[in-house]
N, C-alpha and C. Protein backbone atom coordinates (compact mmCIF):
# COMPACT_ATOMS: atom_id res chain seq x y z
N UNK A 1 16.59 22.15 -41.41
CA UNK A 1 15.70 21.03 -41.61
C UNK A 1 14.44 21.25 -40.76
N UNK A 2 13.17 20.99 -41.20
CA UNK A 2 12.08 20.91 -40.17
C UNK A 2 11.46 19.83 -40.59
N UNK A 3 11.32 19.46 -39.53
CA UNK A 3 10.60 18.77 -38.43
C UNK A 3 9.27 18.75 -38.41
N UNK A 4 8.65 17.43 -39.36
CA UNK A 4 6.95 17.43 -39.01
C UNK A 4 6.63 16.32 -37.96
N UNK A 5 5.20 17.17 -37.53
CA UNK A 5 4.80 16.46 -35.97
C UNK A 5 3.79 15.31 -36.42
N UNK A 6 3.98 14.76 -36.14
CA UNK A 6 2.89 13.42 -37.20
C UNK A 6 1.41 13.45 -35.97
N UNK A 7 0.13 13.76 -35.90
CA UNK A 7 -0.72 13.86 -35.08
C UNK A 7 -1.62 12.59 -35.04
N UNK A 8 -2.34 12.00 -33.94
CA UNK A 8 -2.71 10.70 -34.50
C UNK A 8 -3.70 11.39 -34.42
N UNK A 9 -5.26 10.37 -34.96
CA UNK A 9 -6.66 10.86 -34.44
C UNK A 9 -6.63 10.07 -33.13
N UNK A 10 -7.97 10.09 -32.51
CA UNK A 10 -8.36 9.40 -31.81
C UNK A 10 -8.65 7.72 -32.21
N UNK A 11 -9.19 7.46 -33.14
CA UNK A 11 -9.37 6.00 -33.23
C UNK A 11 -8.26 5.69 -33.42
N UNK A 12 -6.95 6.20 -34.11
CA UNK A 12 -5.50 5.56 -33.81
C UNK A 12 -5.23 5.43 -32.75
N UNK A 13 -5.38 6.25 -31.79
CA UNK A 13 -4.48 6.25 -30.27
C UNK A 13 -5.46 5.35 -29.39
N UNK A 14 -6.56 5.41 -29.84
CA UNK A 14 -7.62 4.25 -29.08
C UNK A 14 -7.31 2.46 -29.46
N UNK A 15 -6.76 2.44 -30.79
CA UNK A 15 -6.01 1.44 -31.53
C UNK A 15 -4.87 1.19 -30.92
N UNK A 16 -4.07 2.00 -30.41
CA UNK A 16 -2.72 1.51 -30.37
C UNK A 16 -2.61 1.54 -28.81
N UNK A 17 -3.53 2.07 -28.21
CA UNK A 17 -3.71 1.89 -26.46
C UNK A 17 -4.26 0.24 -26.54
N UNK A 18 -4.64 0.43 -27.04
CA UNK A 18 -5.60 -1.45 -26.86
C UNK A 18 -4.04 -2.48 -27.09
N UNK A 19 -3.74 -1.77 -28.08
CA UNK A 19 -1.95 -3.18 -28.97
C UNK A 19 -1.22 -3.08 -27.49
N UNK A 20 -0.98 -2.08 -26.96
CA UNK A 20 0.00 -1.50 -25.89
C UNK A 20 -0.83 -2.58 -24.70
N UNK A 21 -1.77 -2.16 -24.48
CA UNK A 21 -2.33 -2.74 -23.24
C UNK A 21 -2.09 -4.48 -23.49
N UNK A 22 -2.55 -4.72 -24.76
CA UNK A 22 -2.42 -6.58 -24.56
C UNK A 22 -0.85 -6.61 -25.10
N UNK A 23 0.06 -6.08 -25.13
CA UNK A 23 1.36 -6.26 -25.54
C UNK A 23 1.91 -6.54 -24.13
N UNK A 24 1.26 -5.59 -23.32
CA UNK A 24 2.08 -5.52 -21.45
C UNK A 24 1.59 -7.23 -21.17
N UNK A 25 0.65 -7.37 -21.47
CA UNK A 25 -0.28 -8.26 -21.07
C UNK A 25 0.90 -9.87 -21.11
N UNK A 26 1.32 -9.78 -22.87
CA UNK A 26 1.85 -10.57 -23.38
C UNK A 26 3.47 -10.87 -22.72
N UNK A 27 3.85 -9.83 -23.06
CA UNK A 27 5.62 -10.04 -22.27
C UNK A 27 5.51 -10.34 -20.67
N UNK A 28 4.52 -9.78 -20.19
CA UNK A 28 4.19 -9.90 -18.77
C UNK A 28 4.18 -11.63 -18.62
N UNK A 29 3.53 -12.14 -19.57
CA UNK A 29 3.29 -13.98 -19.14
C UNK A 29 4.82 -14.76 -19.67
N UNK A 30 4.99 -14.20 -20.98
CA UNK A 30 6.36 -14.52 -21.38
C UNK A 30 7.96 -14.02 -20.35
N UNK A 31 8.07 -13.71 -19.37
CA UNK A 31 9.29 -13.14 -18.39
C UNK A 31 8.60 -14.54 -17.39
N UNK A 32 7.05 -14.48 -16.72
CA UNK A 32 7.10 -15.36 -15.91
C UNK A 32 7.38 -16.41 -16.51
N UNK A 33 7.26 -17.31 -17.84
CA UNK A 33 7.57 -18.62 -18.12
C UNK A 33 9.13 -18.66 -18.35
N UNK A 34 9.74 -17.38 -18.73
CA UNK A 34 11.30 -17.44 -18.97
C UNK A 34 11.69 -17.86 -17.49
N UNK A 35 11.39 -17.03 -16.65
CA UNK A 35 12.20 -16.83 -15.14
C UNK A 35 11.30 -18.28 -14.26
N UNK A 36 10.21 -18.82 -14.68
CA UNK A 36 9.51 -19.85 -13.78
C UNK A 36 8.75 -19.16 -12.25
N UNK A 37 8.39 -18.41 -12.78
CA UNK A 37 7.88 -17.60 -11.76
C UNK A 37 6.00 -18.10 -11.66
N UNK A 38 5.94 -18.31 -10.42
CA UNK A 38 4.69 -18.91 -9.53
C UNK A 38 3.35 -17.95 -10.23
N UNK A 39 2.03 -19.06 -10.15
CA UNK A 39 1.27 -18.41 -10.57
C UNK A 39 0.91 -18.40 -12.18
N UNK A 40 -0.29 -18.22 -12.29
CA UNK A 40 -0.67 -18.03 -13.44
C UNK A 40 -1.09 -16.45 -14.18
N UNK A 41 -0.77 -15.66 -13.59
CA UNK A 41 -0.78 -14.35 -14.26
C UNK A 41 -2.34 -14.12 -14.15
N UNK A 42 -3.00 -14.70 -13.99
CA UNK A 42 -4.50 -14.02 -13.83
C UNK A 42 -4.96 -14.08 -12.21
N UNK A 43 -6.10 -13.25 -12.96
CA UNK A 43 -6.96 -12.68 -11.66
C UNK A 43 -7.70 -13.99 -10.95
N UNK A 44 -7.62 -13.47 -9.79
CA UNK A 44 -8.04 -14.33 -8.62
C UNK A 44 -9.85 -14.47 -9.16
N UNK A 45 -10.69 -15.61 -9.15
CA UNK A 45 -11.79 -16.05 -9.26
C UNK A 45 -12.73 -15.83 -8.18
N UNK A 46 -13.22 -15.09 -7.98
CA UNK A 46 -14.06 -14.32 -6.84
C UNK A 46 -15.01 -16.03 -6.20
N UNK A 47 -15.91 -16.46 -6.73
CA UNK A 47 -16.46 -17.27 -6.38
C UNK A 47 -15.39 -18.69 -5.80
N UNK A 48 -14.54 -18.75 -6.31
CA UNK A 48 -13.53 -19.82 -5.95
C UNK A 48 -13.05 -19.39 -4.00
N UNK A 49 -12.58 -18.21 -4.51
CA UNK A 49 -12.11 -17.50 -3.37
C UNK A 49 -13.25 -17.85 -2.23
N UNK A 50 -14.38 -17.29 -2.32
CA UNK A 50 -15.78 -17.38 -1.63
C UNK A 50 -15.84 -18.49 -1.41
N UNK A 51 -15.77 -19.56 -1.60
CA UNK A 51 -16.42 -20.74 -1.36
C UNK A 51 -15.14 -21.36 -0.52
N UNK A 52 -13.57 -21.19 -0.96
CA UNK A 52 -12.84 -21.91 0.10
C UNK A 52 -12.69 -21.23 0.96
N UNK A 53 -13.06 -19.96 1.58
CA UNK A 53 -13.18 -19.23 2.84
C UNK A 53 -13.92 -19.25 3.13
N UNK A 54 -14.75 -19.91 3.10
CA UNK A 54 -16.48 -19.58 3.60
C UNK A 54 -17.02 -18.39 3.67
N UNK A 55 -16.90 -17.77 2.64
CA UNK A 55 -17.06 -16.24 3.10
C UNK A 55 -18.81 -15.85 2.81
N UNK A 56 -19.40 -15.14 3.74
CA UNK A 56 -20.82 -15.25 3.68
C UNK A 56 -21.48 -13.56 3.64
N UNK A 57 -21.78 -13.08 3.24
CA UNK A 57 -22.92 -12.18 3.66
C UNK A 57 -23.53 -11.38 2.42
N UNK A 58 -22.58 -10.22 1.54
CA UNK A 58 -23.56 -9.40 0.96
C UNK A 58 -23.81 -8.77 1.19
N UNK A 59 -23.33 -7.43 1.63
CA UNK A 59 -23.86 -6.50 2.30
C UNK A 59 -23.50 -5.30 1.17
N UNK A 60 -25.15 -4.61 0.64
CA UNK A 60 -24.43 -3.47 -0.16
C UNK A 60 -23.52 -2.50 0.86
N UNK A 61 -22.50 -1.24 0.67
CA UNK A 61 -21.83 -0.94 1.46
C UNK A 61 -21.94 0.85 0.58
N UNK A 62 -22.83 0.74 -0.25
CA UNK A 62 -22.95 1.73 -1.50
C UNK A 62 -21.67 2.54 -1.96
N UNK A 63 -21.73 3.25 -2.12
CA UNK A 63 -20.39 3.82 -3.07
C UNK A 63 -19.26 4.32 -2.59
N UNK A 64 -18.07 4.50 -3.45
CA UNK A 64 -16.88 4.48 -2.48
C UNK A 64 -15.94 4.44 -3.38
N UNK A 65 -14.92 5.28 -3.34
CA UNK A 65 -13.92 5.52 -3.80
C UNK A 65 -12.56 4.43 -3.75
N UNK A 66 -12.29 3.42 -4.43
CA UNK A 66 -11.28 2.26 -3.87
C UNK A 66 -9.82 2.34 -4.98
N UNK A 67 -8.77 2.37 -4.23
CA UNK A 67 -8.14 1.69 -4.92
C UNK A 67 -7.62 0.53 -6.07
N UNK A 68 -7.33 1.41 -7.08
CA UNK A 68 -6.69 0.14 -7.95
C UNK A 68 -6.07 -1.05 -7.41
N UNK A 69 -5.19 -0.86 -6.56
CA UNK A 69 -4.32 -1.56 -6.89
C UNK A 69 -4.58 -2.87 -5.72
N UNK A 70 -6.15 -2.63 -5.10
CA UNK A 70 -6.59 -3.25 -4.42
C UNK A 70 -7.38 -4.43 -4.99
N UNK A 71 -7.78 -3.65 -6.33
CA UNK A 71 -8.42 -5.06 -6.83
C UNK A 71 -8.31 -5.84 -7.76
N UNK A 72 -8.20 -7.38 -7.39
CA UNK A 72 -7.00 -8.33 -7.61
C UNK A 72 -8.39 -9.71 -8.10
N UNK A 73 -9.01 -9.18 -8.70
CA UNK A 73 -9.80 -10.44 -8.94
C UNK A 73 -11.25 -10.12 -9.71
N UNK A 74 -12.06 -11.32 -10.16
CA UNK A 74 -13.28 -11.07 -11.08
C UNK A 74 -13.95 -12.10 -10.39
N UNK A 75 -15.22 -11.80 -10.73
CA UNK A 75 -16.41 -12.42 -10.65
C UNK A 75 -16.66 -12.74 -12.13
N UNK A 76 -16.09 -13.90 -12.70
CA UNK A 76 -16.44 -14.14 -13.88
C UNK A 76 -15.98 -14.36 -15.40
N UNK A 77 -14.56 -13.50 -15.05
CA UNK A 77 -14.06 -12.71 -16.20
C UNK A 77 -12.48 -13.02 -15.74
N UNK A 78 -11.97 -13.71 -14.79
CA UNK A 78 -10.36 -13.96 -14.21
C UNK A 78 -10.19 -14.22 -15.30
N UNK A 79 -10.09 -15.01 -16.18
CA UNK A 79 -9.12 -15.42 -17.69
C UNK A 79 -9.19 -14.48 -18.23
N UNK A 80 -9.74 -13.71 -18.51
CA UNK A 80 -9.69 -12.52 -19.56
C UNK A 80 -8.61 -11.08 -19.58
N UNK A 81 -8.06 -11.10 -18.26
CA UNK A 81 -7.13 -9.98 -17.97
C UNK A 81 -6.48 -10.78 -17.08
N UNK A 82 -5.29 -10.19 -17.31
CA UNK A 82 -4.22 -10.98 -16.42
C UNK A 82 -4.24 -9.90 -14.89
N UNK A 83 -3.04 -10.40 -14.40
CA UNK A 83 -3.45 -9.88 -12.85
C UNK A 83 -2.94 -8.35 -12.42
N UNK A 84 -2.67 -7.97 -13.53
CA UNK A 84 -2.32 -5.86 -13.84
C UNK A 84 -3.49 -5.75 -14.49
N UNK A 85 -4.95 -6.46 -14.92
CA UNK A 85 -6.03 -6.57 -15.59
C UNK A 85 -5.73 -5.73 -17.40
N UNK A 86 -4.76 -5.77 -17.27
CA UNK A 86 -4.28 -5.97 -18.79
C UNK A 86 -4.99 -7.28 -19.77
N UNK A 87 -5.70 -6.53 -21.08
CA UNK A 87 -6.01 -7.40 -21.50
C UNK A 87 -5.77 -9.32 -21.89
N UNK A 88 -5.80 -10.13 -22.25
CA UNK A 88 -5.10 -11.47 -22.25
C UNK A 88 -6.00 -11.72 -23.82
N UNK A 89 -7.49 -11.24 -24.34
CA UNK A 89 -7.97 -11.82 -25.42
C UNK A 89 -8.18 -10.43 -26.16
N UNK A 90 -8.35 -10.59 -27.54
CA UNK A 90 -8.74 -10.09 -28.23
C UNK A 90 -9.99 -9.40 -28.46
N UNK A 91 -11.09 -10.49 -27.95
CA UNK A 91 -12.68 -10.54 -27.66
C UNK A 91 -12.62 -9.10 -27.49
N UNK A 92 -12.55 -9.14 -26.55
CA UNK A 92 -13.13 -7.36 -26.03
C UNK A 92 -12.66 -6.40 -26.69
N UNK A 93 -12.05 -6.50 -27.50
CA UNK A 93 -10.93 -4.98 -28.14
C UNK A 93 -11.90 -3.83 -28.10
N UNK A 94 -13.01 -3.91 -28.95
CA UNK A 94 -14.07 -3.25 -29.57
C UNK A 94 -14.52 -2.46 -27.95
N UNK A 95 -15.37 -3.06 -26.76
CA UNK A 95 -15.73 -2.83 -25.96
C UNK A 95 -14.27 -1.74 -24.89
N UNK A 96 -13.17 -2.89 -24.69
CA UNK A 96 -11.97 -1.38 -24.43
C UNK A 96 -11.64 -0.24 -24.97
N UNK A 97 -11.68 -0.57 -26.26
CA UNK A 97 -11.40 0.58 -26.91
C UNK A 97 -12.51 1.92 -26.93
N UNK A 98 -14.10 1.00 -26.71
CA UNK A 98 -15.28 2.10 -26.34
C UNK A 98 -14.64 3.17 -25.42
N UNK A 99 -14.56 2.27 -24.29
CA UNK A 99 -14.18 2.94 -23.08
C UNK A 99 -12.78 3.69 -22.77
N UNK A 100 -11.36 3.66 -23.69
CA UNK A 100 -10.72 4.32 -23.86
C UNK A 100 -11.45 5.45 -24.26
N UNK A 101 -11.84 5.30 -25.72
CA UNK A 101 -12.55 6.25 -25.74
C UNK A 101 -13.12 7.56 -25.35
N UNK A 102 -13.98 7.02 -24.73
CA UNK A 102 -15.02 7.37 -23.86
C UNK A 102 -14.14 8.36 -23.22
N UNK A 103 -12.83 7.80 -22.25
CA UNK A 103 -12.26 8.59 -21.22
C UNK A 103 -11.40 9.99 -22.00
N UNK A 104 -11.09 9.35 -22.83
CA UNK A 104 -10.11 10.41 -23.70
C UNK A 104 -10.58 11.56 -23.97
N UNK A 105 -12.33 11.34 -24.32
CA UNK A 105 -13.11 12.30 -24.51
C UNK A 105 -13.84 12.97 -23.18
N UNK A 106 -13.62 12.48 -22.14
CA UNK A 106 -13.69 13.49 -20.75
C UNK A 106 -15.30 12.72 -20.59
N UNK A 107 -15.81 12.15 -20.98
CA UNK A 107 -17.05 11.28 -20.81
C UNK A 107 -16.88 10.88 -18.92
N UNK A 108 -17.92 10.84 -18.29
CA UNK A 108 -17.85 10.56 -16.70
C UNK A 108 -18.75 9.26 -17.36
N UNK A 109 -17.80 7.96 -17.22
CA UNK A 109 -18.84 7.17 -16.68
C UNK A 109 -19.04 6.05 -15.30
N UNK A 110 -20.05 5.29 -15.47
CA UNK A 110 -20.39 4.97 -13.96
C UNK A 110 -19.82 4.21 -13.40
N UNK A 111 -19.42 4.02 -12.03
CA UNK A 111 -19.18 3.45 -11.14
C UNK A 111 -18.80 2.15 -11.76
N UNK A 112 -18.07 1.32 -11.20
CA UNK A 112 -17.86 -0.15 -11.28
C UNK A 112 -18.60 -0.92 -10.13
N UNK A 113 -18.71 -1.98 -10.09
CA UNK A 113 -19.52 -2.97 -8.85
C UNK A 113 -18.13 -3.92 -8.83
N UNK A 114 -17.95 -3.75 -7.18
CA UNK A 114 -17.55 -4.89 -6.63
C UNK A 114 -17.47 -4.95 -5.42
N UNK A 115 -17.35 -6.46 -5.80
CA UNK A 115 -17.46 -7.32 -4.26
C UNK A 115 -16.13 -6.91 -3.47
N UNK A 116 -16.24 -6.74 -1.89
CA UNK A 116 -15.35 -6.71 -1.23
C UNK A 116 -15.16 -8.13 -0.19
N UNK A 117 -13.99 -8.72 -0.28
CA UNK A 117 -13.35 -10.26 0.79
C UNK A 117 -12.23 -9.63 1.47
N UNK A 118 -12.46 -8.98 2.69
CA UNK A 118 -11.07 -8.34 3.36
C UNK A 118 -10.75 -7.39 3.18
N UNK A 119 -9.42 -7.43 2.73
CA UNK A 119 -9.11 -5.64 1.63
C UNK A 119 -8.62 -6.31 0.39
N UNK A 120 -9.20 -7.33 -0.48
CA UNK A 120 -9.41 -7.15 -1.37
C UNK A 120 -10.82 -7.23 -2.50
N UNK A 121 -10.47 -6.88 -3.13
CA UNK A 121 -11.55 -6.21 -4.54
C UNK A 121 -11.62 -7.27 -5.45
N UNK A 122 -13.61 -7.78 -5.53
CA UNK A 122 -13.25 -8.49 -7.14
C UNK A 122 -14.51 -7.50 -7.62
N UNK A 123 -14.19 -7.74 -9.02
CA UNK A 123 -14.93 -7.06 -10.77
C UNK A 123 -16.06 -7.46 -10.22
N UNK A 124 -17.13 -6.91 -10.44
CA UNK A 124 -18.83 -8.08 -10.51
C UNK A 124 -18.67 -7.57 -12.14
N UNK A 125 -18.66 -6.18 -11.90
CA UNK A 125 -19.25 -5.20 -13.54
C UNK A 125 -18.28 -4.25 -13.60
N UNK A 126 -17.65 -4.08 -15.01
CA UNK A 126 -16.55 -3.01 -14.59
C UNK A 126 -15.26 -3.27 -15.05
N UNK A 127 -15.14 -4.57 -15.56
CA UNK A 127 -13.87 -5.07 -16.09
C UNK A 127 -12.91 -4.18 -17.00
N UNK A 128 -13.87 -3.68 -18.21
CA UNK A 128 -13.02 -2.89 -18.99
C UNK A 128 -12.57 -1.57 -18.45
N UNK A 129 -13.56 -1.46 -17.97
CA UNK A 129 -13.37 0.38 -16.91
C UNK A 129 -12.02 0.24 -16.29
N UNK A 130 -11.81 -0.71 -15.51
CA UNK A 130 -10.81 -1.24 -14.47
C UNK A 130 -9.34 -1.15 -15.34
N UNK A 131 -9.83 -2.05 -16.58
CA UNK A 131 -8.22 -2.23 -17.12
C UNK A 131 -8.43 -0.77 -17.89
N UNK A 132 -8.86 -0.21 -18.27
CA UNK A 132 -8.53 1.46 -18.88
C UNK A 132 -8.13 2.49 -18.15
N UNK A 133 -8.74 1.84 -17.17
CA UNK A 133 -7.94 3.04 -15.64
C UNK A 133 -6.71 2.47 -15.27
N UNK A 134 -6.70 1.66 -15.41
CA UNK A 134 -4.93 0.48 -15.32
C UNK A 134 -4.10 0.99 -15.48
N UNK A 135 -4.61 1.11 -17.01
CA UNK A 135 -3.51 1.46 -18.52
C UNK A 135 -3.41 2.66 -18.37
N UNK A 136 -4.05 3.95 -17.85
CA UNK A 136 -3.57 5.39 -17.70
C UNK A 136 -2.75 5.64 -16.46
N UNK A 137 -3.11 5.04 -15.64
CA UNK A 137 -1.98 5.19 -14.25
C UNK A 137 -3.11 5.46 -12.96
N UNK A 138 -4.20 5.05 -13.79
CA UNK A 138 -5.33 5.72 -12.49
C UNK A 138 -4.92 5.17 -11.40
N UNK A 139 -5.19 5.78 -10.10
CA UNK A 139 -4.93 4.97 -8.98
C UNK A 139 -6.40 4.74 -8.16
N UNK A 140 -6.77 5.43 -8.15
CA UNK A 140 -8.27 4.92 -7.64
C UNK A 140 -9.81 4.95 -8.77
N UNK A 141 -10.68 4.51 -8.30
CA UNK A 141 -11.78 4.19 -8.98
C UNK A 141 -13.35 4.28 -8.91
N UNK A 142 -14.38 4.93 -8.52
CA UNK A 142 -15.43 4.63 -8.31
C UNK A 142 -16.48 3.76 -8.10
N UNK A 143 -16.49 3.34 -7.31
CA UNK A 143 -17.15 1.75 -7.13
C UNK A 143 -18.70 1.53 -6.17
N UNK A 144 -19.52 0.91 -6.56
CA UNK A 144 -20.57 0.34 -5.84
C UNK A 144 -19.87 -1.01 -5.30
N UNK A 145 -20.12 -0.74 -3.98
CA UNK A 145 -19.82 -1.97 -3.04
C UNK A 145 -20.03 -2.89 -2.45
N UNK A 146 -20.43 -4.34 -2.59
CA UNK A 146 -21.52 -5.17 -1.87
C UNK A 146 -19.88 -6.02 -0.90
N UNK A 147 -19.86 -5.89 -0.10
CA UNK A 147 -19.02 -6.76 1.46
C UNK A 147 -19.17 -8.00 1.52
N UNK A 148 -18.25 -8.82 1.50
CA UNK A 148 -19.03 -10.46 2.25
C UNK A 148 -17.40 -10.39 3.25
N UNK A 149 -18.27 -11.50 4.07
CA UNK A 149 -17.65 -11.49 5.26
C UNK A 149 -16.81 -13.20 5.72
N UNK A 150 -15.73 -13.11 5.68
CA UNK A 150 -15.08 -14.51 6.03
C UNK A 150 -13.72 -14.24 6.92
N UNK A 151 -13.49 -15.27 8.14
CA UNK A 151 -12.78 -15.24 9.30
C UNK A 151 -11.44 -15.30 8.39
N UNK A 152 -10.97 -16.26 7.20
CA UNK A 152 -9.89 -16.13 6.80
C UNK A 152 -9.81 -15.29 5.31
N UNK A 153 -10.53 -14.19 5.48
CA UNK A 153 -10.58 -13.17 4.34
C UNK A 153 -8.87 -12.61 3.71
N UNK A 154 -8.58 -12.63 2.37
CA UNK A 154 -7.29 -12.48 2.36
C UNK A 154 -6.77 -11.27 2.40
N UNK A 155 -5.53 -10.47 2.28
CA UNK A 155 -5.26 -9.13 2.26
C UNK A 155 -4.71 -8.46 0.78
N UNK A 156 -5.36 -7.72 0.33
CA UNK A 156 -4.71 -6.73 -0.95
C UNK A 156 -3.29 -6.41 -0.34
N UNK A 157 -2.68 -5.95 -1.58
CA UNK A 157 -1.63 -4.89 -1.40
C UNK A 157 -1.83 -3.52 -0.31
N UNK A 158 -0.64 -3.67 0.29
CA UNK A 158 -0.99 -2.17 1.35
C UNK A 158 -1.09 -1.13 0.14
N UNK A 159 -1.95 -0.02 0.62
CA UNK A 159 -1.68 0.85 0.01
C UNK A 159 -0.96 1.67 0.16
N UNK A 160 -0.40 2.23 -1.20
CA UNK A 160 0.95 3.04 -1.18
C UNK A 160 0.89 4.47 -0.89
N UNK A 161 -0.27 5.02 -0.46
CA UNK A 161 -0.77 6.44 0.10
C UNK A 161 -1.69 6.80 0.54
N UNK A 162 -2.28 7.57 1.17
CA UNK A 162 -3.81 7.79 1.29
C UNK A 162 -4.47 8.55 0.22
N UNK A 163 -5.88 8.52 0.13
CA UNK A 163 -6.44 8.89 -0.53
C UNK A 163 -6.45 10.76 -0.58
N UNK A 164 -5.87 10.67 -2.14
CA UNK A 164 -6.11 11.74 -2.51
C UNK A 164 -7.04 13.28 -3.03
N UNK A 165 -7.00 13.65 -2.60
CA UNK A 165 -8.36 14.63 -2.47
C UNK A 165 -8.14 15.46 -4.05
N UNK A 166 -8.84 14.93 -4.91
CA UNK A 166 -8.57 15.89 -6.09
C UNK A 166 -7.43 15.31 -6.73
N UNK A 167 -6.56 14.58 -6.53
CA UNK A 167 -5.65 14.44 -7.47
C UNK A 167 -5.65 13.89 -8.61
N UNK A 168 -4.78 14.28 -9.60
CA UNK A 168 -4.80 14.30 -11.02
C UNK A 168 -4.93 12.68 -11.36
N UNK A 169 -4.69 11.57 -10.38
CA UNK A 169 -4.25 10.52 -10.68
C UNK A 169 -5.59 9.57 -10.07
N UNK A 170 -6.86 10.28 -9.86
CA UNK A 170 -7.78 9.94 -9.75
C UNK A 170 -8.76 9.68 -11.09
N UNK A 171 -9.66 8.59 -11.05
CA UNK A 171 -10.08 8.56 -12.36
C UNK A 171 -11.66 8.06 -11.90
N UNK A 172 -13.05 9.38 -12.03
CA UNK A 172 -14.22 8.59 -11.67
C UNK A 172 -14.76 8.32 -13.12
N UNK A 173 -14.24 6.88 -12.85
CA UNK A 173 -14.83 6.03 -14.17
C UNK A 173 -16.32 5.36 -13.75
């Protein structure tokens, strides 16, 4: 008997990365309402955050290599990806799927912007970049950095290694 290899193109696998990504998205909210588990599954609201810490300054900090798994929030865009920044709407498909894309095809693109509160990370610009590097396993990210500064600034996740020099699991998006 043989055995055919069924090959996708690219706009399939760019198609079915997008279903996959808001599928995680989906069972991810459906386990917390089964189990009653705390929280609303989305990303922390950068300006919300800012304003009940008093957090003040702005400081560009220019570019910099950050951790995923550090950043836990948007400037703008918290409803739209849940808090693995897995998609939550449909809206964007077109725009993720660019940027799948994009990566699949070895495309370098730019930096993300965000704000830093402590050691954690919110989106300014960069949302889809963020959840496409998510969805591959990226662990770190390319980022333009602006700092603000507050006495009760909260803490990201420790990170689970140091930064890797070259490794495969790096992604300059």
């Amino acid at each position: 008997m043989v055995a055919m290899v069924d090959f996708m193109s690219l706009e399939e696998q760019v198609d079915k990365d997008f279903t996959v990504a808001r599928r995680r998205a989906w069972l991810r909210g459906l386990v917390r309402r089964v189990w009653g588990k705390a929280g609303g599954g989305k990303l922390l609201a950068f300006q919300e955050m800012r304003r009940s810490l008093g957090a003040s300054g702005g400081i560009a900090r220019g570019r910099s290599t950050v951790e995923l798994e550090r950043i836990v929030g948007s400037d703008g865009k918290s409803d739209w990806f849940d808090e693995r920044f897995m998609p939550l709407r449909g809206l964007s498909r077109e725009r993720w799927k660019r940027i799948d894309r994009a990566l699949r095809l070895g495309a370098e693109l730019p930096p993300v912007s965000l704000y830093k509160l402590g050691d954690a990370y919110f989106v300014r610009d960069g949302h889809h970049r963020v959840s496409v590097a998510r969805f591959h396993g990226a662990e770190w990210i390319d980022a333009e950095v602006t700092e603000f500064w507050s006495p009760r600034a909260p803490e990201a996740p420790a990170p689970a290694r140091e930064h890797p020099t070259g490794a495969a699991t790096a992604l300059a998006l």
